[in-house]
N, C-alpha and C. Protein backbone atom coordinates (compact mmCIF):
# COMPACT_ATOMS: atom_id res chain seq x y z
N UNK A 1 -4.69 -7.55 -3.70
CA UNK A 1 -3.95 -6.98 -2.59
C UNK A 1 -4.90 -6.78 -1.41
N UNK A 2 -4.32 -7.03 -0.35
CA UNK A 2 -5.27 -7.02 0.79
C UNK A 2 -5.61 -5.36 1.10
N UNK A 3 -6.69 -5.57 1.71
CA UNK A 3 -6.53 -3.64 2.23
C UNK A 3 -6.34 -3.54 3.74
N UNK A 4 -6.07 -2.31 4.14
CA UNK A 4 -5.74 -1.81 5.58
C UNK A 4 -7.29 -2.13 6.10
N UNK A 5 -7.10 -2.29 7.44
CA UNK A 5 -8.28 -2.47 8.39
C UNK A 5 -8.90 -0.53 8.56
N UNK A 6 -7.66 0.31 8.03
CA UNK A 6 -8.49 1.65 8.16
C UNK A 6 -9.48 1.91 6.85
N UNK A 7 -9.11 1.19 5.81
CA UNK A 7 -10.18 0.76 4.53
C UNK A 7 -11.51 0.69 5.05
N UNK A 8 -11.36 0.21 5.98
CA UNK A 8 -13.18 -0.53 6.08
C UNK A 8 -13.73 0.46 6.41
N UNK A 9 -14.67 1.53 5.79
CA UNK A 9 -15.03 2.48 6.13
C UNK A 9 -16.28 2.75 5.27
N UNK A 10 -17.55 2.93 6.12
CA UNK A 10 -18.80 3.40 5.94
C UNK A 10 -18.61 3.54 3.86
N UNK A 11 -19.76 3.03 3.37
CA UNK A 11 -19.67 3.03 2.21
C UNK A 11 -18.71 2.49 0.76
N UNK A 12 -17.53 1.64 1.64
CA UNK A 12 -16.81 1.35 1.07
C UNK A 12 -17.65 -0.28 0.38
N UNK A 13 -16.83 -0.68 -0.78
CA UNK A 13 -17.53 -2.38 -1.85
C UNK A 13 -15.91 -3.11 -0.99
N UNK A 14 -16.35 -4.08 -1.08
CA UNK A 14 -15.37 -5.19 -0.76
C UNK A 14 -16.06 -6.67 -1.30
N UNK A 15 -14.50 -7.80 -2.24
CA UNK A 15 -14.99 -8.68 -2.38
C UNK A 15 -13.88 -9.38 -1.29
N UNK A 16 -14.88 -10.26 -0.39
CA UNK A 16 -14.25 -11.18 0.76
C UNK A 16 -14.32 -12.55 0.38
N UNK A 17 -13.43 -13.22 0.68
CA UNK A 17 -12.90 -14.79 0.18
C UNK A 17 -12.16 -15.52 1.18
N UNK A 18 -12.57 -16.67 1.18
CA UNK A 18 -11.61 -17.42 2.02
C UNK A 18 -11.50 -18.82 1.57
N UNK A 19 -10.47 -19.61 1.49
CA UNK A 19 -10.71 -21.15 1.12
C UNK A 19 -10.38 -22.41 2.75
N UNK A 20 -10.68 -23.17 2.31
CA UNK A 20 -10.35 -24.25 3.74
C UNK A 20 -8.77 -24.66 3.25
N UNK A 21 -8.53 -25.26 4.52
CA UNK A 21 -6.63 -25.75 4.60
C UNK A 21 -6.93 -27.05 3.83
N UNK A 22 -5.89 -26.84 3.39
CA UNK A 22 -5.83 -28.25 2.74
C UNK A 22 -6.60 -28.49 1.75
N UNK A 23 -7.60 -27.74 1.06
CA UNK A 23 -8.88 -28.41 0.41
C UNK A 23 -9.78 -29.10 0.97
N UNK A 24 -9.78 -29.11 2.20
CA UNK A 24 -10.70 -29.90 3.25
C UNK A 24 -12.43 -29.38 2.59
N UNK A 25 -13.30 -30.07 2.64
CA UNK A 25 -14.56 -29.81 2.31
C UNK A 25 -14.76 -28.64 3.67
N UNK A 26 -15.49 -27.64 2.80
CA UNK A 26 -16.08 -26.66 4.08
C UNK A 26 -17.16 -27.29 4.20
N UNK A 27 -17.64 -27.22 3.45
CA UNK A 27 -19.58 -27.51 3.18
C UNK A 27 -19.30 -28.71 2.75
N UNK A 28 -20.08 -29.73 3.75
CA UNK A 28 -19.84 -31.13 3.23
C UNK A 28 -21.37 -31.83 3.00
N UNK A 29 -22.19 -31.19 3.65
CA UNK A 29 -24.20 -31.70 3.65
C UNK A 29 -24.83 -30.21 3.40
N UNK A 30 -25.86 -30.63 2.89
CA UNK A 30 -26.73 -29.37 2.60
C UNK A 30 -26.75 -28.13 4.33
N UNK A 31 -26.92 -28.71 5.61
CA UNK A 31 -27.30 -28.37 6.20
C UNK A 31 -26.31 -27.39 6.88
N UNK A 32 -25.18 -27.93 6.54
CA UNK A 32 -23.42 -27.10 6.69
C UNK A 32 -23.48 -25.87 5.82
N UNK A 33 -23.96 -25.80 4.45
CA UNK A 33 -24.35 -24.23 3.67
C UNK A 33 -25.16 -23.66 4.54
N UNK A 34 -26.74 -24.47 5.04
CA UNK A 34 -27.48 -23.93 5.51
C UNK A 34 -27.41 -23.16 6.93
N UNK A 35 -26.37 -23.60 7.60
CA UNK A 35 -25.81 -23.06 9.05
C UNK A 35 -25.12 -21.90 8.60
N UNK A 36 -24.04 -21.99 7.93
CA UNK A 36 -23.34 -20.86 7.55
C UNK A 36 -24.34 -19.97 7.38
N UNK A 37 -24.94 -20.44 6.20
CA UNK A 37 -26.09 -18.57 5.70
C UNK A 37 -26.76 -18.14 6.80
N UNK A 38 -27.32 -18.96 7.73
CA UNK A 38 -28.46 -18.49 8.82
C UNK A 38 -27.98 -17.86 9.73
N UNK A 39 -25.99 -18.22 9.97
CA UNK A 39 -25.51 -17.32 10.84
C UNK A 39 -25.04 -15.73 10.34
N UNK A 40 -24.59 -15.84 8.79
CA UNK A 40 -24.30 -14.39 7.98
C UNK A 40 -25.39 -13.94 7.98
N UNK A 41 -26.97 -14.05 8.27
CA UNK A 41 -27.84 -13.74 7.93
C UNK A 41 -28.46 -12.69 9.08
N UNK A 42 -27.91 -13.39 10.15
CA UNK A 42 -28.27 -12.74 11.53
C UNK A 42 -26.90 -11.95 12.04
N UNK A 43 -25.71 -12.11 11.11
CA UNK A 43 -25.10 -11.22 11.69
C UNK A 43 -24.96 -9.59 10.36
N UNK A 44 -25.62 -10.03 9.14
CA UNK A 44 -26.08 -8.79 8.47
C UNK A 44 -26.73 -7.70 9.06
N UNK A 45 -27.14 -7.84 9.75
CA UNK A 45 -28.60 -6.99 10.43
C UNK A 45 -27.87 -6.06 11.50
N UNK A 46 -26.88 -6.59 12.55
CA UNK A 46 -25.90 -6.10 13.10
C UNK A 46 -24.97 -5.35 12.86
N UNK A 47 -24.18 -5.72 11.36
CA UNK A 47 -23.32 -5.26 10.78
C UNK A 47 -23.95 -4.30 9.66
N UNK A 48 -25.02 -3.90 9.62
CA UNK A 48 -25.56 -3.21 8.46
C UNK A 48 -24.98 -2.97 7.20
N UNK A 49 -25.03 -4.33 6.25
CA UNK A 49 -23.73 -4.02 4.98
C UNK A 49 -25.30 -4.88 3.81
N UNK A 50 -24.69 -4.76 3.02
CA UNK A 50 -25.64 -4.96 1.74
C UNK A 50 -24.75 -5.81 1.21
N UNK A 51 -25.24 -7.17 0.65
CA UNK A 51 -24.62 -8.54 0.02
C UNK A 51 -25.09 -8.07 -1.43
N UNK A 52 -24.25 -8.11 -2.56
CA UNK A 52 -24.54 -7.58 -3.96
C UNK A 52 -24.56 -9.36 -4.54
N UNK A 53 -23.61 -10.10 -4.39
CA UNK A 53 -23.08 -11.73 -4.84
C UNK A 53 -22.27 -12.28 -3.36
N UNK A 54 -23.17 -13.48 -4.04
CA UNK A 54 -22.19 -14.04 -2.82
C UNK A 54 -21.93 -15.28 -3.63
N UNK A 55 -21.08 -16.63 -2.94
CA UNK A 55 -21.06 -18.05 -3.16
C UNK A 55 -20.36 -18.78 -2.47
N UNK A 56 -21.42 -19.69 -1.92
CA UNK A 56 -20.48 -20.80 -0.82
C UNK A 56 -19.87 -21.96 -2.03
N UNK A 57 -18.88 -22.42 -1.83
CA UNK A 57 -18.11 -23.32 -2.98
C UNK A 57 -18.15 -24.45 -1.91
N UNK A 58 -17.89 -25.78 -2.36
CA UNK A 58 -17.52 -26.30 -1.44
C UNK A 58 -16.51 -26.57 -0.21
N UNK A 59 -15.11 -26.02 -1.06
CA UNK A 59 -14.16 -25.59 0.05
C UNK A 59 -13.81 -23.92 -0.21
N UNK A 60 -14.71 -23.10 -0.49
CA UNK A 60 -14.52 -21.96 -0.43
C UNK A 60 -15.31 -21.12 -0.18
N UNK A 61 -15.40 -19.60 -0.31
CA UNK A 61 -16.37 -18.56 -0.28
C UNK A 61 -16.38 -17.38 -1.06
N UNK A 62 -17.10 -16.59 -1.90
CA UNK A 62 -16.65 -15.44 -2.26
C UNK A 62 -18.16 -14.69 -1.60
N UNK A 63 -17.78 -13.50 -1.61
CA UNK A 63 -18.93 -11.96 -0.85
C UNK A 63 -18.35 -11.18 -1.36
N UNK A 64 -19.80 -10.05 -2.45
CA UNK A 64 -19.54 -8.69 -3.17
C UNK A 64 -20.19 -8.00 -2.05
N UNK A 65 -19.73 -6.68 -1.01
CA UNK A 65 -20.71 -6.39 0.05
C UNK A 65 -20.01 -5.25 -0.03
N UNK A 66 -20.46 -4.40 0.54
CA UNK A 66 -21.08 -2.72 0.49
C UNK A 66 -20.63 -2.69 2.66
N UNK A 67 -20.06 -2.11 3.41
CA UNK A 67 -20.16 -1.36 4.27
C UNK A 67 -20.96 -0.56 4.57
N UNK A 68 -22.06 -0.58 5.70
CA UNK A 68 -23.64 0.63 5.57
C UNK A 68 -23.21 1.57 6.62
N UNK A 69 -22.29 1.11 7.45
CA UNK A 69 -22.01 1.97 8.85
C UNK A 69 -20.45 1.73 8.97
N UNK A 70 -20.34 2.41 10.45
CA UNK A 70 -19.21 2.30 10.63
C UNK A 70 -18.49 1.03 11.30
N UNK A 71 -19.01 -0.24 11.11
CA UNK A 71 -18.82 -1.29 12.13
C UNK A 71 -17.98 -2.29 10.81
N UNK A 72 -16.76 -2.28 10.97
CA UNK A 72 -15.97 -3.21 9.74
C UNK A 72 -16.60 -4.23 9.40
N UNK A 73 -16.96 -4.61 7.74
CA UNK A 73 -17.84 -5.99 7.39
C UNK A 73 -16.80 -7.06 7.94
N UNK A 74 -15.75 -6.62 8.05
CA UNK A 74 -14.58 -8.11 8.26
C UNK A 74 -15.31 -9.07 9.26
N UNK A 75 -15.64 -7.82 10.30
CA UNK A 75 -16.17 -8.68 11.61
C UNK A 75 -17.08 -9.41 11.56
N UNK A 76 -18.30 -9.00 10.42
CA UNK A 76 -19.17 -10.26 10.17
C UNK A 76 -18.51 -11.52 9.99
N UNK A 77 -17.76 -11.95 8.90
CA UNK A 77 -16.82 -12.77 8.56
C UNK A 77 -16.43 -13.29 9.93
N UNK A 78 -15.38 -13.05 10.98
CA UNK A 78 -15.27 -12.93 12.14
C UNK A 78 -15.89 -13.74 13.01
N UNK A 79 -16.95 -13.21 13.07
CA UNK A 79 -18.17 -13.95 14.02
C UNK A 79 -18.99 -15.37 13.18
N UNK A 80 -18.85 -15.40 12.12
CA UNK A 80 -19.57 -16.50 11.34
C UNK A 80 -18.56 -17.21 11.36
N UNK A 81 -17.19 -16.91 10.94
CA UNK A 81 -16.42 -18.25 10.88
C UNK A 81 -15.75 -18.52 12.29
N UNK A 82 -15.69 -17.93 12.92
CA UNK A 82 -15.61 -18.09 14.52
C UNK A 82 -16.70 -19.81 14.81
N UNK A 83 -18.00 -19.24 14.67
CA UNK A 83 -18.97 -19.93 14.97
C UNK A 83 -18.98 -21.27 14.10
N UNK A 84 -19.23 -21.31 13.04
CA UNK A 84 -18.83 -22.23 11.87
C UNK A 84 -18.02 -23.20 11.91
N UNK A 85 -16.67 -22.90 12.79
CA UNK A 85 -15.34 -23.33 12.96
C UNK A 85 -15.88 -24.04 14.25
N UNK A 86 -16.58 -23.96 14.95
CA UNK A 86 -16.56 -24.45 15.93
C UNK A 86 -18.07 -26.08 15.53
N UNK A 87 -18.71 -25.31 14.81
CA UNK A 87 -19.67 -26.21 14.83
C UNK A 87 -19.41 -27.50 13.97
N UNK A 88 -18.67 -27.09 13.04
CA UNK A 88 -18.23 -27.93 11.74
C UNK A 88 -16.91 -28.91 13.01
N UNK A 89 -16.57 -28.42 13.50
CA UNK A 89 -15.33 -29.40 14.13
C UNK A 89 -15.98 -30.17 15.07
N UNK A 90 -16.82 -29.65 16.05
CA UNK A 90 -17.84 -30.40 16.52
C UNK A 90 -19.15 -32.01 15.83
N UNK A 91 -19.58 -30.97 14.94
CA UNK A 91 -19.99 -32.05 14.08
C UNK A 91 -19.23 -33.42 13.30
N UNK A 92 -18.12 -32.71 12.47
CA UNK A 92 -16.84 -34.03 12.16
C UNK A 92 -16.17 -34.04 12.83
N UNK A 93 -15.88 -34.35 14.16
CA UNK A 93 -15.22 -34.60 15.42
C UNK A 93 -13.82 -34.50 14.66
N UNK A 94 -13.42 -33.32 14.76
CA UNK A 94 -12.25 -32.86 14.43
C UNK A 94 -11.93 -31.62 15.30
N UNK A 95 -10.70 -31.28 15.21
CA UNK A 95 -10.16 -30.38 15.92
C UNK A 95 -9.12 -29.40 14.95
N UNK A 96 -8.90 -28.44 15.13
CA UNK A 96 -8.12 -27.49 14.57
C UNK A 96 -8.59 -25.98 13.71
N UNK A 97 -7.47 -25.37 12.52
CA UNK A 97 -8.00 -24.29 11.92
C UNK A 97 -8.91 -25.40 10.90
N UNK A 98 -9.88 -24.17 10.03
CA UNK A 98 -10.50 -24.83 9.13
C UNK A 98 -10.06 -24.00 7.64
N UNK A 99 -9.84 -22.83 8.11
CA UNK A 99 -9.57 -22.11 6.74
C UNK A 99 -7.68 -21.92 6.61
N UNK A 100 -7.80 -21.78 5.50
CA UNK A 100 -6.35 -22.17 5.05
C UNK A 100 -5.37 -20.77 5.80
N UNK A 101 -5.78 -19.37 5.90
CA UNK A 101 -5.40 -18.18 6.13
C UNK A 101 -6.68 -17.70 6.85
N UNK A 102 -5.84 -15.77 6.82
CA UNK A 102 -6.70 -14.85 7.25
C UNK A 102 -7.74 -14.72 5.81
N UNK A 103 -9.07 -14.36 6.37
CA UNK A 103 -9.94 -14.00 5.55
C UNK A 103 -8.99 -12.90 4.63
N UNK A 104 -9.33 -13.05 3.29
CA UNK A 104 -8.98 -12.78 2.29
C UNK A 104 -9.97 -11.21 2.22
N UNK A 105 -9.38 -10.17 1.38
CA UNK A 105 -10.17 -9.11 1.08
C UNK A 105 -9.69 -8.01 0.39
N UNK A 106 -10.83 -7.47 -0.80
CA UNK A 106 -10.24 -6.60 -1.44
C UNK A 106 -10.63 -5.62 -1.88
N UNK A 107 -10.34 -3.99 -1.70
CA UNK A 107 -11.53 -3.26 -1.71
C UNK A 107 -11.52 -2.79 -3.10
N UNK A 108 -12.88 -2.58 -3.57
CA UNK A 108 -13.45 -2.63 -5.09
C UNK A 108 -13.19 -0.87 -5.16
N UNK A 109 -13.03 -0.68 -6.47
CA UNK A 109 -12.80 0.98 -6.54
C UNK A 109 -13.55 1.44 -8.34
N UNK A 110 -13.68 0.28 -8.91
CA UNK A 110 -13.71 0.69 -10.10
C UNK A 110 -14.98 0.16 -10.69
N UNK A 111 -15.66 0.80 -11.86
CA UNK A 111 -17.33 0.26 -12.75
C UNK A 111 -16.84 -1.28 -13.36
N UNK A 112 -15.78 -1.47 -13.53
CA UNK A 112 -15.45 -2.66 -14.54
C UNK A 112 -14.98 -3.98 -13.33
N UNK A 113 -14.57 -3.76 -12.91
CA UNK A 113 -14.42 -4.73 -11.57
C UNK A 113 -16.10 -5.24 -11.12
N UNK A 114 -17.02 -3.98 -11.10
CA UNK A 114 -18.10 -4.63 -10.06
C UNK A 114 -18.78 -5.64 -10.93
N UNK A 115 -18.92 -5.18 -11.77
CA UNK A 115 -19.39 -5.58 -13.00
C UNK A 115 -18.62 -7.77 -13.25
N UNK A 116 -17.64 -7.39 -13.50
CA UNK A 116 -16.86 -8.86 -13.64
C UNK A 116 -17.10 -9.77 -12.38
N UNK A 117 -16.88 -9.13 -11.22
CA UNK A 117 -17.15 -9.34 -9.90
C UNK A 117 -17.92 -10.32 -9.88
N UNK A 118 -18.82 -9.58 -9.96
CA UNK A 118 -20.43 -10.28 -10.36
C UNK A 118 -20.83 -11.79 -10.67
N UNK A 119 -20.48 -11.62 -12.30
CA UNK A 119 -20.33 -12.79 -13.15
C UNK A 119 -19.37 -13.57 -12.31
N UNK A 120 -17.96 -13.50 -12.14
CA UNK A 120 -17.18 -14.41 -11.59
C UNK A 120 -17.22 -15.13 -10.42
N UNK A 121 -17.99 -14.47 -8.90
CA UNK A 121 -18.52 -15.30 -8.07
C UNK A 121 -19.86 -16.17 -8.67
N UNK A 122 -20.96 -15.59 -9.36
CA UNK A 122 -21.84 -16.19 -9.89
C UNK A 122 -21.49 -17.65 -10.49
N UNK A 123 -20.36 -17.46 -11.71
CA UNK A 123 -20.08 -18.29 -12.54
C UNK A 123 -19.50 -19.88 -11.77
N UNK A 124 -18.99 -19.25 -10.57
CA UNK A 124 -17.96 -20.55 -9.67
C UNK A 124 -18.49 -21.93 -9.47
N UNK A 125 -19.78 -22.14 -9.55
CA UNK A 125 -20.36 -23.50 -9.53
C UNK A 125 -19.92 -24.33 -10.98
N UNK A 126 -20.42 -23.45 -11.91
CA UNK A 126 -20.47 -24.30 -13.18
C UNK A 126 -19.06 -24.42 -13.99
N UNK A 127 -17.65 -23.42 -13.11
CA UNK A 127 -16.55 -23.54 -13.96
C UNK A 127 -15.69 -24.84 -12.64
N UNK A 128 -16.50 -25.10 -11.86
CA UNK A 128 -16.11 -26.52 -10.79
C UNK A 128 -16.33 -27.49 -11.37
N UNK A 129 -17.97 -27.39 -12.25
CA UNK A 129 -18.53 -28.85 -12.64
C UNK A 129 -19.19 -29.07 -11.98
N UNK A 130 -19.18 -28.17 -11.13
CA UNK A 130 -20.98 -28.58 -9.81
C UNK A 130 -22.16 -28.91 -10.87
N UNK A 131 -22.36 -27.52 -11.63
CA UNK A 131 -23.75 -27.92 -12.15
C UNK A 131 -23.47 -27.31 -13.49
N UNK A 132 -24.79 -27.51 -14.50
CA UNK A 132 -24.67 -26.97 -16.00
C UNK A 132 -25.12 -26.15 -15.84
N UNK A 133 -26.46 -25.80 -15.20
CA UNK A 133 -27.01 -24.07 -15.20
C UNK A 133 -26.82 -23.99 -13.80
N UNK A 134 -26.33 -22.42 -14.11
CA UNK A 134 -26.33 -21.73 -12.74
C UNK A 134 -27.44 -21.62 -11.76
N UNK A 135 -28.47 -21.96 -12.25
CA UNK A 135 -29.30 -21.83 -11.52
C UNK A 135 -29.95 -22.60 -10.66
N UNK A 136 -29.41 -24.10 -11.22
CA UNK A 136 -28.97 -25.48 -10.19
C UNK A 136 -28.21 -25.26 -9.20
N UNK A 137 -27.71 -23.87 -8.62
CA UNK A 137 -26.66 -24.01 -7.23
C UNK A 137 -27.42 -23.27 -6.63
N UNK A 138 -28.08 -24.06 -5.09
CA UNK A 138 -28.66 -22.83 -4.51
C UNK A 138 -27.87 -22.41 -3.65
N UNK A 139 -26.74 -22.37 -3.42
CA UNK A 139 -25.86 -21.52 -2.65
C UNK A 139 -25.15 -20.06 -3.22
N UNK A 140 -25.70 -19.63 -3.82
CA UNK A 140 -24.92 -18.37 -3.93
C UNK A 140 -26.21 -17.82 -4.06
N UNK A 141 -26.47 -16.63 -4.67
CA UNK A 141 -27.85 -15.36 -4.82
C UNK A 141 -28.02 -15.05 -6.07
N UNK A 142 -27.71 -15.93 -7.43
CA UNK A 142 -27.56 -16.05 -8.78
C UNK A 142 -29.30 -15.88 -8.96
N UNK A 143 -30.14 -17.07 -8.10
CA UNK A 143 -31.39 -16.95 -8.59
C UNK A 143 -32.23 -15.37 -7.95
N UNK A 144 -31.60 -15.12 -6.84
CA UNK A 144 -32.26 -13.86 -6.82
C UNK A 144 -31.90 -12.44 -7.65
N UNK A 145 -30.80 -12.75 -8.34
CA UNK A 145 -30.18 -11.96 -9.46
C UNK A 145 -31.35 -12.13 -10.31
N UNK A 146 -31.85 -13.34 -10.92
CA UNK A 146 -32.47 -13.75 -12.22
C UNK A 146 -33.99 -13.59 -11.86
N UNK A 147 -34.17 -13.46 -10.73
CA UNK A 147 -35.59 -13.50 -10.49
C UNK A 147 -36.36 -14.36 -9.86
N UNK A 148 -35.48 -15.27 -9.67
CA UNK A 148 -36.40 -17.16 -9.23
C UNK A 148 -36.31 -17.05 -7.26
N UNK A 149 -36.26 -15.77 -7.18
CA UNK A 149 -36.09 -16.17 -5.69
C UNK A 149 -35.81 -14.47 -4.51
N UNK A 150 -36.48 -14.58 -4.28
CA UNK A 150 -36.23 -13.02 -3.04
C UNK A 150 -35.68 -13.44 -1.80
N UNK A 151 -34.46 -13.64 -1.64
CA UNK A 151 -33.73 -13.78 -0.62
C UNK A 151 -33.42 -12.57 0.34
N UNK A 152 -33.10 -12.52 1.33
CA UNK A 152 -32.28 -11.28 2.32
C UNK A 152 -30.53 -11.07 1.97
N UNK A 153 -30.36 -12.12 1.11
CA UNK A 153 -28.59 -11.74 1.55
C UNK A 153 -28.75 -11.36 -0.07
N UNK A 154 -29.38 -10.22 -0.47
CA UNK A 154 -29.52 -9.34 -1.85
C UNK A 154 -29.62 -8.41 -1.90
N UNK A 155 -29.09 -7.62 -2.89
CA UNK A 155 -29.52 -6.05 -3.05
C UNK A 155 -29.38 -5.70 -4.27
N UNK A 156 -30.21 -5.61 -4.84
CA UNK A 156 -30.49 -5.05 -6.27
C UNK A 156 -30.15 -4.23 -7.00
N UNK A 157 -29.79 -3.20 -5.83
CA UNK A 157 -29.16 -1.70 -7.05
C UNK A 157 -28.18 -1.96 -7.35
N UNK A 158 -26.70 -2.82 -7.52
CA UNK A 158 -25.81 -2.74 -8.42
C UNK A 158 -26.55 -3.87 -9.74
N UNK A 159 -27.49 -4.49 -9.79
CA UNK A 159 -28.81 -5.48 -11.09
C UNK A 159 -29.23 -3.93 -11.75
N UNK A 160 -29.94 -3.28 -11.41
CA UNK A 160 -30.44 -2.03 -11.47
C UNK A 160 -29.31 -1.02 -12.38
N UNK A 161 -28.27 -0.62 -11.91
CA UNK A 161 -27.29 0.33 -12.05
C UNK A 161 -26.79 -0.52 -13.52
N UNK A 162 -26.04 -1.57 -13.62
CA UNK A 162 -25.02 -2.04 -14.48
C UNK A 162 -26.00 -2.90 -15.91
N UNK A 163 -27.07 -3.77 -15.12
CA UNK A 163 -27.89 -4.53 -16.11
C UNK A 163 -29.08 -4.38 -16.55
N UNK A 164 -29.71 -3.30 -15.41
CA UNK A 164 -31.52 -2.51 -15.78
C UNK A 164 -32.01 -4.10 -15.29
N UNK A 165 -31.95 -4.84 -16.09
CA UNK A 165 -33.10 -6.31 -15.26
C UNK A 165 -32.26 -7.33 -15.48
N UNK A 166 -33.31 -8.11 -15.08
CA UNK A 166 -32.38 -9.98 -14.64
C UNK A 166 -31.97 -10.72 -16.16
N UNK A 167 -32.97 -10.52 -17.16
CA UNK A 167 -32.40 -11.12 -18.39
C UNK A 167 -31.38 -10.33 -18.99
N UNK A 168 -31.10 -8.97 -18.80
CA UNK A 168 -29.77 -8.70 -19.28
C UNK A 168 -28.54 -9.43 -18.51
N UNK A 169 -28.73 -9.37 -17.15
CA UNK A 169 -27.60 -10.29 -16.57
C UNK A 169 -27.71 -11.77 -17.11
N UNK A 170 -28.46 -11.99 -17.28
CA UNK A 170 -28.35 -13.68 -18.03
C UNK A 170 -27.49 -13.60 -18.98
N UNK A 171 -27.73 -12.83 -20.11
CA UNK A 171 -27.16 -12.33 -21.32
C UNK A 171 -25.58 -12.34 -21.24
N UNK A 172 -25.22 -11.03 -20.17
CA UNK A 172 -23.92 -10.74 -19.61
C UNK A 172 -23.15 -12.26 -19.57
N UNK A 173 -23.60 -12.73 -18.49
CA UNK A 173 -22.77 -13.68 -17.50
C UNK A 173 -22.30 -14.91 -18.87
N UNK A 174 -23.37 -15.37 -19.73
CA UNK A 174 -23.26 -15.92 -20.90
C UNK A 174 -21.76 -15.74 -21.52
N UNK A 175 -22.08 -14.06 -21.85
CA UNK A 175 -20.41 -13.49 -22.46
C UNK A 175 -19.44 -13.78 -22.13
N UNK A 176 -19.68 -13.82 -19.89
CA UNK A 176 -18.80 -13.55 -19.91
C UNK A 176 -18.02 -15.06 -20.19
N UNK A 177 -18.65 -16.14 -19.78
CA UNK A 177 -17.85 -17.78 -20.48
C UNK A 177 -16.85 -17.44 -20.92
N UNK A 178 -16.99 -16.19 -22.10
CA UNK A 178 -16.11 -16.36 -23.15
C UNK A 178 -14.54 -16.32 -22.11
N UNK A 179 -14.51 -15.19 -21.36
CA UNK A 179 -13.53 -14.98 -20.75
C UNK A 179 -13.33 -15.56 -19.42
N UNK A 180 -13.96 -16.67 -18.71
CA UNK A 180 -13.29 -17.09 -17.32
C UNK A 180 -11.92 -18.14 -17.37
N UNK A 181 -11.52 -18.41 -18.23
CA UNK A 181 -10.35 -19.23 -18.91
C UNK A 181 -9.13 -18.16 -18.89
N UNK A 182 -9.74 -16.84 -18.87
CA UNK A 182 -8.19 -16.08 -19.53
C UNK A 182 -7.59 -15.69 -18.21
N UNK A 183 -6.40 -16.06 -17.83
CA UNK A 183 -5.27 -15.81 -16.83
C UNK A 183 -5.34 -14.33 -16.62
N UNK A 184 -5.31 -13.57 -17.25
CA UNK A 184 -5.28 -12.22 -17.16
C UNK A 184 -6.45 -11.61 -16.86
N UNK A 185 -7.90 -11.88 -17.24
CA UNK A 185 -8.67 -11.52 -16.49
C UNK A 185 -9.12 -11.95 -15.02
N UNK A 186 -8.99 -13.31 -15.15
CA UNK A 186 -9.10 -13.67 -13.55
C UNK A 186 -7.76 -13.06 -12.58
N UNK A 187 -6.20 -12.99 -13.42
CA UNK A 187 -5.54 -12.09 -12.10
C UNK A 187 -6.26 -10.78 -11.81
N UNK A 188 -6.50 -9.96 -12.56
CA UNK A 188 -7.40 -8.43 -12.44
C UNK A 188 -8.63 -8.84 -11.21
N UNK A 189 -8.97 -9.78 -11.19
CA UNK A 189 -9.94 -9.59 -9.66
C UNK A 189 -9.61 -10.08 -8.85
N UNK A 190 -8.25 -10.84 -8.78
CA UNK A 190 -7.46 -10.61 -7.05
C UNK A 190 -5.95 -10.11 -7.01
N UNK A 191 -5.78 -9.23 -8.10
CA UNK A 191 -4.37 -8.39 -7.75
C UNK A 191 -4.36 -7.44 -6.37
């Protein structure tokens, strides 16, 4: 369920999503992920919010993020796909929307959600067929979860809080396999 724009409020978790129209490739060359992140990257700093997971898909996106102030995270979103939208249509000499809707969003309230959260943006490469280990996608923050990498679009204390260190999340995300197949758990993280 979407939340009210009066939701967005200092301290609040939100997972944000969006897919392209049509299935159109968002990210079609390495350098199309790499534009996107460099612009969320510079508009983090502005928007003062903390990235817990993220993952660029090829025609999609998911973001686990934290609100630090009072300035709505939406608007990051906002200003990146504003920009994005323009460069990507520029580049494939195309014209029009790129994403299928309004940015998608949903505010997190519960220990068992952040937790699944987690695993389930993490998991999105390897239940595509992108890759066999997760740790073959460098578009999401999986390796700075595990250790292989100190990125900026990370924050550790929900690693800290739920898993104590990176090989228990290895462990976790493993489990969770068992369950990304079941209809009923994947509706529970976008009801």
């Amino acid at each position: 369920m979407r939340c009210k724009k009066e939701e967005f409020l200092k301290g609040e978790y939100f997972h944000i999503y969006n897919r392209s129209i049509d299935n159109t490739l968002l990210f079609i060359l390495d350098d199309d992920y790499l534009y996107f992140l460099d612009k969320f990257k510079s508009k983090i700093k502005i928007y003062q919010a903390s990235v817990f997971a993220y993952c660029l898909m090829p025609n999609h996106f998911h973001f686990f993020i934290r609100q630090n102030d009072d300035k709505p995270v939406y608007q990051i979103f906002n200003d990146v796909n504003n920009s994005y939208v323009k460069h990507y249509n520029n580049k494939y000499s195309r014209k029009g929307h790129l994403y299928k809707g309004q940015l998608q969003h949903k505010r997190i309230k519960n220990d068992e959600y952040i937790v699944s959260l987690c695993q389930y943006i993490h998991y999105n490469p390897k239940k595509a067929g992108l890759v066999n280990e997760l740790s073959d996608w460098k578009y999401s923050n999986y390796l700075d979860w595990i250790g292989k990498r100190n990125g900026i679009l990370f924050d550790d204390e929900l690693l800290k809080i739920y898993f104590e260190n990176a090989e228990i999340y290895k462990q976790q995300i493993r489990y969770y396999e068992d369950y990304i197949n079941d209809k009923e758990f994947v509706e529970l993280l976008f009801d």
